[in-house]
C-alpha atoms as a PDB file:
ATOM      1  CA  UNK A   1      90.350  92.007  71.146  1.00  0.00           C
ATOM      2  CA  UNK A   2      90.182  88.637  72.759  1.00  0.00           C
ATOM      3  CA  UNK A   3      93.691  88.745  74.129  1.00  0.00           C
ATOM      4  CA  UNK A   4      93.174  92.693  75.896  1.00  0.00           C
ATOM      5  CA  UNK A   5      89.990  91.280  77.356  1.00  0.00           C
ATOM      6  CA  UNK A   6      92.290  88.314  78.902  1.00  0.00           C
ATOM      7  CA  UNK A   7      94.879  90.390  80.036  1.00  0.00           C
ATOM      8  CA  UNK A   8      92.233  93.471  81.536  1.00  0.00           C
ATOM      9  CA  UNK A   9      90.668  90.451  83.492  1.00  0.00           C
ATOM     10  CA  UNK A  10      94.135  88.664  84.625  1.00  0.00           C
ATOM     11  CA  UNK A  11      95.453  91.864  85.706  1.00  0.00           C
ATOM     12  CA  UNK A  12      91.856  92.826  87.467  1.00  0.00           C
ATOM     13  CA  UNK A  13      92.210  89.506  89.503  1.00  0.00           C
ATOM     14  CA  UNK A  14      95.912  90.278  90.361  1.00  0.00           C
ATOM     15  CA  UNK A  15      94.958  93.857  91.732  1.00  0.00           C
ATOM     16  CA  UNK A  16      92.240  92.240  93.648  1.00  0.00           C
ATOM     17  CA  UNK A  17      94.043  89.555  95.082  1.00  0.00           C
ATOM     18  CA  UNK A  18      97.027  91.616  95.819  1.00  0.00           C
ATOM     19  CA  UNK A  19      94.792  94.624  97.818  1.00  0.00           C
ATOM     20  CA  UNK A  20      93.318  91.158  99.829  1.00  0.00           C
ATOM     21  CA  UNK A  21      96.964  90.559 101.320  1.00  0.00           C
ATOM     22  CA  UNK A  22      97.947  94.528 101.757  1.00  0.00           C
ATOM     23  CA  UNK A  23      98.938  94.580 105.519  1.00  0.00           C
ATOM     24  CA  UNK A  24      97.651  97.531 107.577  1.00  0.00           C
ATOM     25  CA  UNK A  25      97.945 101.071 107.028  1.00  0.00           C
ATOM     26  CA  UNK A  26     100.653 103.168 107.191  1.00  0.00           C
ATOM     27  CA  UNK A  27     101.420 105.483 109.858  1.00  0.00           C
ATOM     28  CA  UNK A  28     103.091 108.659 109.605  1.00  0.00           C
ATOM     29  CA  UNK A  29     104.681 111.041 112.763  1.00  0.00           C
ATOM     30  CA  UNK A  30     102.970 111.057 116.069  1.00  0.00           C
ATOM     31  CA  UNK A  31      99.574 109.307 117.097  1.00  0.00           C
ATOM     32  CA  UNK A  32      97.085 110.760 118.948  1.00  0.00           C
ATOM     33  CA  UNK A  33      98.266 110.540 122.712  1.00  0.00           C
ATOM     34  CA  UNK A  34     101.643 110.068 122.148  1.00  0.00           C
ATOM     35  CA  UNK A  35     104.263 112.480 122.933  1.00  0.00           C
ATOM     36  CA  UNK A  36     107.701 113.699 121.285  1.00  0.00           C
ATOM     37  CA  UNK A  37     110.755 112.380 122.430  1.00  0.00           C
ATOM     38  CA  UNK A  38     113.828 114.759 123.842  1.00  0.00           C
ATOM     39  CA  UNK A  39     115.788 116.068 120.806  1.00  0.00           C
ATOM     40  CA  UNK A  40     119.295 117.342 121.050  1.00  0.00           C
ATOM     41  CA  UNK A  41     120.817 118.580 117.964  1.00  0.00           C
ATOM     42  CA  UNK A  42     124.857 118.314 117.192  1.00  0.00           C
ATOM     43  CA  UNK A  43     126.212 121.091 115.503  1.00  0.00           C
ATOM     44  CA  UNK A  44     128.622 120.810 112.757  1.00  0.00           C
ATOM     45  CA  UNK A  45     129.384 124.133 112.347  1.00  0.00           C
ATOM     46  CA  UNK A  46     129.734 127.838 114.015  1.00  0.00           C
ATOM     47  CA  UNK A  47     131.172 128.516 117.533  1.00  0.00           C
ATOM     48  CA  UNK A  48     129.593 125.203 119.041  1.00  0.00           C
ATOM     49  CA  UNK A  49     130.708 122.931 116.255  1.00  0.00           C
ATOM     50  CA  UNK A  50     130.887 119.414 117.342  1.00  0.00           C
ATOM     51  CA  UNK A  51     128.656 120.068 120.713  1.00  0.00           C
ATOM     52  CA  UNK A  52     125.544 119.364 121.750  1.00  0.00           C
ATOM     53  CA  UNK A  53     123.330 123.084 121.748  1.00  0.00           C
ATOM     54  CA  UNK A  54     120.181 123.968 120.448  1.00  0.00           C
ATOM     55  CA  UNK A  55     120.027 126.859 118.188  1.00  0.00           C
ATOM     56  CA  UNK A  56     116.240 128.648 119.247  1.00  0.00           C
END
C-alpha cells in the first residue's frame, strides 16, 4: 500500500511539473485574419497529367 501511495505521488509531481514546462498551444489551419495562400494542384493523371490545372 505504501509503495502505490509513493508511486501515485511521484507520478502526480511528474505530471505537474511536466504541464509547468508545456510550451504554448497548438495551432491548427488558418487564424483569424489570415488568408489562404494560392493553390495550384499537379495532376497525375487524366488528359492534363503532369500539368498544372485545377479540376472545379
Amino acid at each position: 500500500m505504501k509503495h502505490r501511495l509513493a508511486v501515485g505521488g511521484l507520478m502526480l509531481a511528474a505530471l505537474v511539473t511536466a504541464s509547468g514546462w508545456a510550451g504554448d498551444a497548438l495551432k491548427s489551419g488558418l487564424q483569424v485574419g489570415e488568408h489562404p495562400t494560392p493553390f495550384h494542384p499537379l495532376n497525375l493523371t487524366g488528359s492534363q497529367a503532369g500539368k498544372k490545372n485545377c479540376l472545379v
